[in-house]
C-alpha atoms as a PDB file:
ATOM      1  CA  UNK A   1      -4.511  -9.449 -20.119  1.00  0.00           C
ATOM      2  CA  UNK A   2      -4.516  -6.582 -22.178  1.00  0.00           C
ATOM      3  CA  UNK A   3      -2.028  -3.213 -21.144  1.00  0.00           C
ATOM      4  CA  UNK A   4      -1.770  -0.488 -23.150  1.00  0.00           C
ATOM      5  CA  UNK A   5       1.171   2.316 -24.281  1.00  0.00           C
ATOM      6  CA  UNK A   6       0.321   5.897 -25.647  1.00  0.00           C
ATOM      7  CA  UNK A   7       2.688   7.000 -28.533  1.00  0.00           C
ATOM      8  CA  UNK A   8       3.317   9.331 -31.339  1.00  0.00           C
ATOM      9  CA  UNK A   9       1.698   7.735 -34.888  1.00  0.00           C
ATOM     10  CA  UNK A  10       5.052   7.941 -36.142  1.00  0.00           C
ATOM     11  CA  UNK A  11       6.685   6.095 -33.454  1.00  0.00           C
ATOM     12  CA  UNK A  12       4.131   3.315 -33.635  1.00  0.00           C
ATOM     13  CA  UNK A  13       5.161   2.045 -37.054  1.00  0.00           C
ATOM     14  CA  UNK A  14       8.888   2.375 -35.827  1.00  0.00           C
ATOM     15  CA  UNK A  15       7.962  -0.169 -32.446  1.00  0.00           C
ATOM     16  CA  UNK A  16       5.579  -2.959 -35.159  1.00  0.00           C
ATOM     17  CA  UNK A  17       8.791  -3.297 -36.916  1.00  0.00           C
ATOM     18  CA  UNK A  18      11.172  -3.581 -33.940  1.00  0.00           C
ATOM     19  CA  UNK A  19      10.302  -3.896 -30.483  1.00  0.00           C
ATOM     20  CA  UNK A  20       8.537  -1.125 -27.588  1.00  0.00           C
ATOM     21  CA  UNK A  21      12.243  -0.735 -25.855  1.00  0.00           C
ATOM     22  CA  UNK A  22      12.463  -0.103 -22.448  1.00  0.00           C
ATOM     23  CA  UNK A  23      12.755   4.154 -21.561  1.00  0.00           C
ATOM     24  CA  UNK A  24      12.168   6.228 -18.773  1.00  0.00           C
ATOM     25  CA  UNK A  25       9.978   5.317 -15.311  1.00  0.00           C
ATOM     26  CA  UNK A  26       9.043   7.630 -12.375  1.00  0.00           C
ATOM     27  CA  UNK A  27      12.242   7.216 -11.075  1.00  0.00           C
ATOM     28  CA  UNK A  28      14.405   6.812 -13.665  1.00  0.00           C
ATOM     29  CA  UNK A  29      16.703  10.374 -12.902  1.00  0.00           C
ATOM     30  CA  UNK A  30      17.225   8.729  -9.136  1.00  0.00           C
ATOM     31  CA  UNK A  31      17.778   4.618  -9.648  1.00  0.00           C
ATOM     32  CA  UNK A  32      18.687   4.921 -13.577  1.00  0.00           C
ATOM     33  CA  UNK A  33      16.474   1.631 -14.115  1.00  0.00           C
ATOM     34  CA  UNK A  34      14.295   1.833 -17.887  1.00  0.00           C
ATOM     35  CA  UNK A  35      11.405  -0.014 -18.352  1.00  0.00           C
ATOM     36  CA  UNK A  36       8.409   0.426 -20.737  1.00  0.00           C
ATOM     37  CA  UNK A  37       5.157   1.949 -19.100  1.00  0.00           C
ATOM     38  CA  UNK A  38       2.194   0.496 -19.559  1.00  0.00           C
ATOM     39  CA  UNK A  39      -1.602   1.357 -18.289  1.00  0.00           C
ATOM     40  CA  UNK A  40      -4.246  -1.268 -17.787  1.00  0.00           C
ATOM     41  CA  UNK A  41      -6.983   1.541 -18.824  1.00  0.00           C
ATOM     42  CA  UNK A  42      -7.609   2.524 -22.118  1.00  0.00           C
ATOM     43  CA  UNK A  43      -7.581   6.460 -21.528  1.00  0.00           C
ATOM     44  CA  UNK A  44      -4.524   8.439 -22.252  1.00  0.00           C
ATOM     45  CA  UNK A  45      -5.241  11.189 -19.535  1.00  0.00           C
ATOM     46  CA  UNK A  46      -3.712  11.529 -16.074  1.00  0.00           C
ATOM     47  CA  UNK A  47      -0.366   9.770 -17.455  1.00  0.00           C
ATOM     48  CA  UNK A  48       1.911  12.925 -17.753  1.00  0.00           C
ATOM     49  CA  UNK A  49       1.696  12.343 -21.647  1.00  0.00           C
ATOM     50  CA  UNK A  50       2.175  15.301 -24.154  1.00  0.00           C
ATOM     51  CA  UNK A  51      -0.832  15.969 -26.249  1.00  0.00           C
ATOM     52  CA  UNK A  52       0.078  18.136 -28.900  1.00  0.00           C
ATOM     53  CA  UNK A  53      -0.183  21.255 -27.326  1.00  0.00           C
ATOM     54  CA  UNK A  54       0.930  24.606 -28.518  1.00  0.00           C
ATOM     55  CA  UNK A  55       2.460  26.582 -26.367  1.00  0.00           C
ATOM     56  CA  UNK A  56       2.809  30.637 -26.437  1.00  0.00           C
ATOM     57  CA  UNK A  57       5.763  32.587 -25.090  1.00  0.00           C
ATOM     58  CA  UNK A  58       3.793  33.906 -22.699  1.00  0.00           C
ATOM     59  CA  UNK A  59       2.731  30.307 -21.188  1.00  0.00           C
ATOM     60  CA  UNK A  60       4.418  29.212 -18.109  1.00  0.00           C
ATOM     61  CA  UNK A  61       5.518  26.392 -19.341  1.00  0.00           C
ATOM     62  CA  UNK A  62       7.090  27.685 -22.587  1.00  0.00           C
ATOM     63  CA  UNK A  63      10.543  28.584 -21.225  1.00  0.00           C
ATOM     64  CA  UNK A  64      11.010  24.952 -19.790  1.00  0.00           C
ATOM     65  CA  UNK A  65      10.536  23.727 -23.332  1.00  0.00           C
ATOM     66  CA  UNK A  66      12.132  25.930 -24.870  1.00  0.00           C
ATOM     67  CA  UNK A  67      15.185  24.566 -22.259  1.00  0.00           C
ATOM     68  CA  UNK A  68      15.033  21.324 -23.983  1.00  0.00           C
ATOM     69  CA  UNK A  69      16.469  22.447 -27.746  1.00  0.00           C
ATOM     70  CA  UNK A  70      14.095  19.753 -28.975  1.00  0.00           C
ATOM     71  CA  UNK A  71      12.074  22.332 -30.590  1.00  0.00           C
ATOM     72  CA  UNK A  72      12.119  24.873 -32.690  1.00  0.00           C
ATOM     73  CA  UNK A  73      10.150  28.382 -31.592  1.00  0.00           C
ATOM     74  CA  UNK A  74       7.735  29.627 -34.762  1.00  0.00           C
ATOM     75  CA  UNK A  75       7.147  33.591 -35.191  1.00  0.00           C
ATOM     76  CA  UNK A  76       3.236  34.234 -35.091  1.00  0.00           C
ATOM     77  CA  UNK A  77       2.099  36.896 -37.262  1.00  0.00           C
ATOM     78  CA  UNK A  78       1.024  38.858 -34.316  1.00  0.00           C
ATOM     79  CA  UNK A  79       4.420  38.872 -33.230  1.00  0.00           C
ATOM     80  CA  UNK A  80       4.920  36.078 -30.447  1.00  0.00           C
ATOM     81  CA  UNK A  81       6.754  32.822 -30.646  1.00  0.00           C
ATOM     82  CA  UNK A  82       4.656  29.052 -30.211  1.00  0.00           C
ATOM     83  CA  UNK A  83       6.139  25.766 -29.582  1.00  0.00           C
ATOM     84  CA  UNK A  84       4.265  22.671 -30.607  1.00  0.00           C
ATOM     85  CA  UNK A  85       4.846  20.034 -28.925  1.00  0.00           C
ATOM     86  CA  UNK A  86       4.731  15.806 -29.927  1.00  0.00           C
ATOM     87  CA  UNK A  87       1.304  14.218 -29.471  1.00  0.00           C
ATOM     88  CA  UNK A  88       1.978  11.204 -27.566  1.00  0.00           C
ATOM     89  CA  UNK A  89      -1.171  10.216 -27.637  1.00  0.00           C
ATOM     90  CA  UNK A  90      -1.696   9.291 -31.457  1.00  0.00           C
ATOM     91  CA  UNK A  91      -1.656   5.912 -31.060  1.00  0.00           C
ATOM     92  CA  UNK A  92      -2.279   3.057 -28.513  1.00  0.00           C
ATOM     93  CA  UNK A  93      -0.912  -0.133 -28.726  1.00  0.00           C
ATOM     94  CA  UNK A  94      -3.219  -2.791 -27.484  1.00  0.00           C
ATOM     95  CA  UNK A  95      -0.752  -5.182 -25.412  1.00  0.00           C
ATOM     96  CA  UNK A  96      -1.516  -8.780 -24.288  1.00  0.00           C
ATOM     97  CA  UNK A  97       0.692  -9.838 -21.843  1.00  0.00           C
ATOM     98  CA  UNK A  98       0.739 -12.525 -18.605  1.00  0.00           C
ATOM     99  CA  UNK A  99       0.111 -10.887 -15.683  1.00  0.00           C
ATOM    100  CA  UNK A 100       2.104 -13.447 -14.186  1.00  0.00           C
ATOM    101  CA  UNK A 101       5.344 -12.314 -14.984  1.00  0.00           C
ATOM    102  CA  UNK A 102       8.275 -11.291 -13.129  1.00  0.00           C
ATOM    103  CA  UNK A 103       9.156  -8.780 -15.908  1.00  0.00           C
ATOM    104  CA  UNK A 104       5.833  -6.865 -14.928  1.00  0.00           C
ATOM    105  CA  UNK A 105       5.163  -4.727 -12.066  1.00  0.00           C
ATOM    106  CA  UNK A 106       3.241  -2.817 -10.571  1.00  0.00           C
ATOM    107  CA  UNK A 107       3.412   1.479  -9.579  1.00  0.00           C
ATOM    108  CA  UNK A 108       4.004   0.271  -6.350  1.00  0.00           C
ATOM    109  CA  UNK A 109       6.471  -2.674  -6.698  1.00  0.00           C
ATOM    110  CA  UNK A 110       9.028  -0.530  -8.902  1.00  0.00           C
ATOM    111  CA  UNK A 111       8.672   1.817  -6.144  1.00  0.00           C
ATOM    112  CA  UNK A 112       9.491  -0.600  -3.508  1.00  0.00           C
ATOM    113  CA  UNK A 113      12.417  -1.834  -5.892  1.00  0.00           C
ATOM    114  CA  UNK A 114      14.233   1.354  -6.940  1.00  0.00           C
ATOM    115  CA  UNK A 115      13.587   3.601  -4.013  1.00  0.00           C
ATOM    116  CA  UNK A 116      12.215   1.615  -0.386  1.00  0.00           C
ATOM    117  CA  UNK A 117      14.981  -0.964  -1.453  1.00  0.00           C
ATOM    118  CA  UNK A 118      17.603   0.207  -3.380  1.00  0.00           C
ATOM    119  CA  UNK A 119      18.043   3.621  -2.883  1.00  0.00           C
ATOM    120  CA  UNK A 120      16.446   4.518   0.813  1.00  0.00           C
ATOM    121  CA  UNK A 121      16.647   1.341   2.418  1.00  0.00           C
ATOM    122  CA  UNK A 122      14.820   1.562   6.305  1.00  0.00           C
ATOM    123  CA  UNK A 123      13.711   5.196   6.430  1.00  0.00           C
ATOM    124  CA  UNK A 124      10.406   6.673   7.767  1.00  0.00           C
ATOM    125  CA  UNK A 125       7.318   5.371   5.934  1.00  0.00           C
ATOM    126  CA  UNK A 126       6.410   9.461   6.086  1.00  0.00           C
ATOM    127  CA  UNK A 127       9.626   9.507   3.244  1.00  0.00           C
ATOM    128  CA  UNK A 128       8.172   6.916   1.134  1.00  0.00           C
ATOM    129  CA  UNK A 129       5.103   8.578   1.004  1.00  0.00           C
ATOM    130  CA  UNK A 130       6.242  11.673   0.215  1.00  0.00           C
ATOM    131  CA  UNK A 131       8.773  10.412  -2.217  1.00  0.00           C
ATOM    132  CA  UNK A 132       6.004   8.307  -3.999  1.00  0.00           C
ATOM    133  CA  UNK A 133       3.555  11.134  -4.495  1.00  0.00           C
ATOM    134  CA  UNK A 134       5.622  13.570  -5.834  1.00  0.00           C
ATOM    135  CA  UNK A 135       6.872  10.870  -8.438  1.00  0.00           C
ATOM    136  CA  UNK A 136       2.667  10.675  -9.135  1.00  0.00           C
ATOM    137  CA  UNK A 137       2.672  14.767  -8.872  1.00  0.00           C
ATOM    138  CA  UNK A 138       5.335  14.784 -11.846  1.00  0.00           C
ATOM    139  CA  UNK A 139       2.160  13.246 -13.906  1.00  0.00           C
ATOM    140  CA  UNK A 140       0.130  16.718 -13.480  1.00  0.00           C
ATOM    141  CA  UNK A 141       2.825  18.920 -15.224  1.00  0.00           C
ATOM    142  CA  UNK A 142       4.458  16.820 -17.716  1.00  0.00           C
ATOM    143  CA  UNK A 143       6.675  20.206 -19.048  1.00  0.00           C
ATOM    144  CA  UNK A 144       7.975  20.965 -15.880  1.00  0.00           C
ATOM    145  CA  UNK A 145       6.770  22.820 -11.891  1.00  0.00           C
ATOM    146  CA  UNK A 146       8.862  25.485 -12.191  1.00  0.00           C
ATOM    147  CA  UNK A 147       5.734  27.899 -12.864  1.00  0.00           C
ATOM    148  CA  UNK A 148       3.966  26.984  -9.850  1.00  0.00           C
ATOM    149  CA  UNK A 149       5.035  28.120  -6.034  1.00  0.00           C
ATOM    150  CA  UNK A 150       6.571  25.367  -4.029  1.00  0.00           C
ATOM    151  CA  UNK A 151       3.827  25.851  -1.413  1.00  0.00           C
ATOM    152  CA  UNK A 152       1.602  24.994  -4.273  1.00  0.00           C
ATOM    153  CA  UNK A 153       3.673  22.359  -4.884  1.00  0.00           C
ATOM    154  CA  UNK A 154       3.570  20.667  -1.462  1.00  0.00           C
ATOM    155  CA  UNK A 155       0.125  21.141  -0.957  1.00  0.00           C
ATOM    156  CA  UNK A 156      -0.868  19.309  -4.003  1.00  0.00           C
ATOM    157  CA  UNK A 157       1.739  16.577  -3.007  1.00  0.00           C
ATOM    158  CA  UNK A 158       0.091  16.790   0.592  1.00  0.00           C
ATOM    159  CA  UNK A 159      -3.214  15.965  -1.050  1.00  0.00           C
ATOM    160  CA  UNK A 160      -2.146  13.019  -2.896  1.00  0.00           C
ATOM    161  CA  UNK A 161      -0.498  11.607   0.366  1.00  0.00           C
ATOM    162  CA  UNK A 162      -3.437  12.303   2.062  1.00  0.00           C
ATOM    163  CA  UNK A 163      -5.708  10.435  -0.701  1.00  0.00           C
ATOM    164  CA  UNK A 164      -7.610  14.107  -1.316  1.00  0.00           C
ATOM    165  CA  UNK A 165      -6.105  14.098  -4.931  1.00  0.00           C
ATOM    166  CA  UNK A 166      -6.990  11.439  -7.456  1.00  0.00           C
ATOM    167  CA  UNK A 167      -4.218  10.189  -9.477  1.00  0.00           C
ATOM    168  CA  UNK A 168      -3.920   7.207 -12.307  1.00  0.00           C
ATOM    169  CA  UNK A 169      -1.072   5.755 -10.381  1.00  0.00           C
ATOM    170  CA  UNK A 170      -2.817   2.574  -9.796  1.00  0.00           C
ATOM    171  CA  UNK A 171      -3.309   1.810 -13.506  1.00  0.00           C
ATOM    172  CA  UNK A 172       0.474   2.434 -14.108  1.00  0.00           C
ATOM    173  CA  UNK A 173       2.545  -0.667 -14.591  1.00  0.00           C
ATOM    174  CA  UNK A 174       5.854  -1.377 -15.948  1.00  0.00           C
ATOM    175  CA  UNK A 175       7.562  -4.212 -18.146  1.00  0.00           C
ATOM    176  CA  UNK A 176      11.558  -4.389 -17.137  1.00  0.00           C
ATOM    177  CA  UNK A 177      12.684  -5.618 -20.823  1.00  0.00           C
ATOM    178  CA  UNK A 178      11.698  -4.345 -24.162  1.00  0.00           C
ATOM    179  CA  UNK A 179       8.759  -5.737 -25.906  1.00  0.00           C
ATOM    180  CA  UNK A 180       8.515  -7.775 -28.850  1.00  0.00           C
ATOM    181  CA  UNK A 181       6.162  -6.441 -32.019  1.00  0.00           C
ATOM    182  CA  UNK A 182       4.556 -10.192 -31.618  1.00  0.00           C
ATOM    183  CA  UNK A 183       2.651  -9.244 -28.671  1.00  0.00           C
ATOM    184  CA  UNK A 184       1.120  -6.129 -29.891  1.00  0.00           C
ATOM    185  CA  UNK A 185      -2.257  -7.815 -30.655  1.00  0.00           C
ATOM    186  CA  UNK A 186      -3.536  -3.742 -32.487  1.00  0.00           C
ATOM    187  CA  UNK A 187      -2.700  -0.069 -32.961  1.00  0.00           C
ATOM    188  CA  UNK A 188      -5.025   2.136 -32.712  1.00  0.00           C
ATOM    189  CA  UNK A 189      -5.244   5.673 -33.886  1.00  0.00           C
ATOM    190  CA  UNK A 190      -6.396   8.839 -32.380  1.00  0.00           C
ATOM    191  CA  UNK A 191     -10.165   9.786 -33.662  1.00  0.00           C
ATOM    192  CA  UNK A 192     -11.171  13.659 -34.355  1.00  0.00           C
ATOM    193  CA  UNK A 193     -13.526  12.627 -31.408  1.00  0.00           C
ATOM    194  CA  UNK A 194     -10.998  11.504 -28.939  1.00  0.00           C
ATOM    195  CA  UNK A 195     -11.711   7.544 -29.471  1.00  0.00           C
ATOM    196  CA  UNK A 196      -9.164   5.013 -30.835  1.00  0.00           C
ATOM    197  CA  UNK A 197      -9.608   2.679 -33.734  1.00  0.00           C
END
């Protein structure tokens, strides 16, 4: 079956000559585990990717990137600083792997693993759902929440909960071990119309 992963062009050519290595999950800052995401749908929105966007100093979001040193602020001639930001959705690898393999799970099973299991063992399913959908929440702001109100915040974690949200979270998956090149059966490259070839 065929998965697919959203990168930067440049990054593509560096993962054909290597491997796609294992990196962050959902959960990574609470159970540590990496693992390379994958989607089953060929559509790079709803996955908390960056796109590219440029970003004023005026934008809410601006001061969390700016928090990250990764890039450097550029004076506009009208006098206010942008940040640009990586477009990780340049390319898509086209992915073909068995579906029947332990090193690939589901949204829900690296949930179960890392945080029903591992972490928060025997609490309140109320916990798990709550602790699920704001992992899927995190996928709406990929720069950060710290420019919306927390009873924003809840509510639209309330509504995911409460299935009143949609969410990609049940095309996410996740392969525990890095990749090989030899099962990247295509890249393909952003179009000016949005399409990949």
């Amino acid at each position: 079956m065929y998965f697919y992963h959203f990168t930067t062009a440049s990054a593509a050519q560096n993962i054909m000559a290597s491997s796609l290595k294992v990196g962050i999950t959902p959960f990574s800052a609470m159970s540590k585990r990496q693992a390379v995401s994958l989607t089953n749908t060929p559509d790079p929105k709803g996955h908390g990717l960056l796109t590219g966007q440029t970003l004023k100093d005026t934008d809410p979001e601006y001061k969390a990137v700016q928090a990250l040193g990764v890039y450097t602020p550029v004076l506009n001639p009208a006098g206010y600083y942008t940040i640009t930001v990586v477009d990780q959705t340049e390319a898509m690898l086209v992915i073909d792997l068995n579906t029947s393999s332990s090193k690939l799970i589901s949204y829900d099973k690296l949930f179960e693993k890392d945080i029903k299991n591992m972490l928060y063992p025997g609490r309140e399913k109320e916990l798990y759902d709550q602790l699920s959908a704001a992992a899927i929440h995190s996928a709406d702001y990929p720069f950060s929440t710290a420019h919306i109100s927390n009873a924003q915040q809840d509510q639209e974690i309330a509504d995911i909960t409460n299935k009143k949200r949609k969410h990609k979270a049940p095309t996410w998956f996740f392969h525990l071990v890095d990749i090989p090149a030899k099962k990247i059966a295509e890249v393909r490259f952003k179009q000016s119309d949005g399409s990949y070839k």
